[in-house]
C-alpha atoms as a PDB file:
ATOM      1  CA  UNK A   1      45.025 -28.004 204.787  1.00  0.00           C
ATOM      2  CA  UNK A   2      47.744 -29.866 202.868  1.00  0.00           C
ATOM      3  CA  UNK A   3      47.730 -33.520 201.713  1.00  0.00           C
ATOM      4  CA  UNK A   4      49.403 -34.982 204.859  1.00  0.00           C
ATOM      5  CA  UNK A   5      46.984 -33.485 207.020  1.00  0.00           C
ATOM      6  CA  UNK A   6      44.014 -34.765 204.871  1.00  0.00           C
ATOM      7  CA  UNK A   7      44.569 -38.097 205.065  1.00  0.00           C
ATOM      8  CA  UNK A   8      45.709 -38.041 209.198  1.00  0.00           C
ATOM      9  CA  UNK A   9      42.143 -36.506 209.472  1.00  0.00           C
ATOM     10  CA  UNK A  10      40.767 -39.629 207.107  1.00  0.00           C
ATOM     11  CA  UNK A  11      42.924 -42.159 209.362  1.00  0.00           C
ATOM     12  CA  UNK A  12      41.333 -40.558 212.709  1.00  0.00           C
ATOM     13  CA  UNK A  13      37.807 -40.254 211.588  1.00  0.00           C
ATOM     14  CA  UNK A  14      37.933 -44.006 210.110  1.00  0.00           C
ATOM     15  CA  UNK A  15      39.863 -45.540 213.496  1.00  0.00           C
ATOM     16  CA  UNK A  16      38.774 -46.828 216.737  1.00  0.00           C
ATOM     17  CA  UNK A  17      39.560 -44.926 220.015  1.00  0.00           C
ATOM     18  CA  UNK A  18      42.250 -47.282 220.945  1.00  0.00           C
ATOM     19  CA  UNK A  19      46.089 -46.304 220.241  1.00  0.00           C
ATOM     20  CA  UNK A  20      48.331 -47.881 219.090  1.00  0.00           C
ATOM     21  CA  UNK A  21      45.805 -49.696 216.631  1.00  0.00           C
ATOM     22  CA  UNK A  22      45.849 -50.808 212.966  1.00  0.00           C
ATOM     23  CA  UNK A  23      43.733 -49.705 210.166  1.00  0.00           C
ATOM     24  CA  UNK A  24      43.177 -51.162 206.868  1.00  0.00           C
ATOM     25  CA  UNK A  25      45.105 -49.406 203.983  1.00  0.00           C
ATOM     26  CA  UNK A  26      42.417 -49.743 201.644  1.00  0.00           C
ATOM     27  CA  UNK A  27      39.527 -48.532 204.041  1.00  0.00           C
ATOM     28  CA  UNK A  28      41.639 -45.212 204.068  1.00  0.00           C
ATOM     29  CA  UNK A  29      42.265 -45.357 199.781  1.00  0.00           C
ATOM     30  CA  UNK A  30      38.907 -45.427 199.808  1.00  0.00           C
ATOM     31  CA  UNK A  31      37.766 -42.631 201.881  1.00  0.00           C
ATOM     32  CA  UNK A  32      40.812 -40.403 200.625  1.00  0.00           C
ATOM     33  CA  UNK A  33      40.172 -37.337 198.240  1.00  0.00           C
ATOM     34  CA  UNK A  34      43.903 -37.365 197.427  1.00  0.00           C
ATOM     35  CA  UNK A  35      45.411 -38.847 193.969  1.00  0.00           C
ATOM     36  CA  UNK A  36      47.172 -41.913 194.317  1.00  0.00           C
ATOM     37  CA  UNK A  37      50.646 -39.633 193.997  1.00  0.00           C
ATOM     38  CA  UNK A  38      49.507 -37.552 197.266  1.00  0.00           C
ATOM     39  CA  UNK A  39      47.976 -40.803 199.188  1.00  0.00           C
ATOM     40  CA  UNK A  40      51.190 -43.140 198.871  1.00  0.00           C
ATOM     41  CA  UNK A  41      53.638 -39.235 199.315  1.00  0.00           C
ATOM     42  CA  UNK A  42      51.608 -38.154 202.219  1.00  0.00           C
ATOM     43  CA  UNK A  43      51.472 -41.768 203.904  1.00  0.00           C
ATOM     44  CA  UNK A  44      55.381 -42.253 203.594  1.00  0.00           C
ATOM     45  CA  UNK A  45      55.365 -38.631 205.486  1.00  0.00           C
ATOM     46  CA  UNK A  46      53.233 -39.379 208.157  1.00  0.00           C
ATOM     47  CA  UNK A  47      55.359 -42.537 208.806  1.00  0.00           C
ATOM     48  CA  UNK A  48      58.530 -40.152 208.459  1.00  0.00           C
ATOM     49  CA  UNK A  49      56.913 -38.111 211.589  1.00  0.00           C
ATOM     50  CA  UNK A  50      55.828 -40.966 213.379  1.00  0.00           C
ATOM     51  CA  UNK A  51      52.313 -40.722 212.801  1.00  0.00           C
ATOM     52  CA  UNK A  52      51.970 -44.450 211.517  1.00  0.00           C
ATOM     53  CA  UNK A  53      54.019 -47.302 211.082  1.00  0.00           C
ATOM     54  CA  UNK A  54      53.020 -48.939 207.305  1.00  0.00           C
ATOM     55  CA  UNK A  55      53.398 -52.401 207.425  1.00  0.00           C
ATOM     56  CA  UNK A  56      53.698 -54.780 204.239  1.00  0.00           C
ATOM     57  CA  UNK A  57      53.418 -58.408 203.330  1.00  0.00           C
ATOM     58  CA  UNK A  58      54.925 -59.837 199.796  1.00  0.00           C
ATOM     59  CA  UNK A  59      55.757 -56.172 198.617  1.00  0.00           C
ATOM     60  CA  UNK A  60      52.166 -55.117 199.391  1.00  0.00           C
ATOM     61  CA  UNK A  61      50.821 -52.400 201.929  1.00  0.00           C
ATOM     62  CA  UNK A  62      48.801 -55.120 204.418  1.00  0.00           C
ATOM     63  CA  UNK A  63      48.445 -52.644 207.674  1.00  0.00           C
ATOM     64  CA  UNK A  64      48.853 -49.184 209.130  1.00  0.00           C
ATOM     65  CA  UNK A  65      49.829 -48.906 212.260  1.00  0.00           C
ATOM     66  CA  UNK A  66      48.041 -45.960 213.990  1.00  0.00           C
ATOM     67  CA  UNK A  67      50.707 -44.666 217.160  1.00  0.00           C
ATOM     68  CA  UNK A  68      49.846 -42.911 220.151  1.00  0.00           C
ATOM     69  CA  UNK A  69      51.000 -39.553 218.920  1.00  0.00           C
ATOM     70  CA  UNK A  70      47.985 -39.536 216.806  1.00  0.00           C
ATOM     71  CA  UNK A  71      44.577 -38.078 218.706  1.00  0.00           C
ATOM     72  CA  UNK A  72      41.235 -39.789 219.117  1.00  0.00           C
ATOM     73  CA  UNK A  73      38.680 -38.108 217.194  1.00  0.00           C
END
């Protein structure tokens, strides 16, 4: 399983059923495995695909944005 699929697995198992829905970015840090090179790399990917929109206030990560092309758990 490579990084970007690590952390979509984190982001599913740590969201509620409801999509589109946020998340907080720090929940996910938290419960992440990956190094902070392969969290902020794989998150930037997932957005790239569509996966999540990141959303940030004064320079600083505030949400993610979970989208419907992501599956419940």
């Amino acid at each position: 399983m490579n990084s970007n699929e690590k952390l979509l697995n984190t982001i599913i198992e740590l969201a509620d059923d409801s999509r589109p829905t946020n998340i907080d970015p720090s929940k996910v840090r938290k419960a992440s495995t990956l190094s902070d090179m392969d969290f902020a790399q794989s998150l930037l990917s997932l957005e790239d695909s569509g996966f999540i929109e990141l959303q940030f206030g004064s320079d600083l990560l505030t949400d993610i944005l979970i989208s419907t092309k992501v599956p419940i758990k």
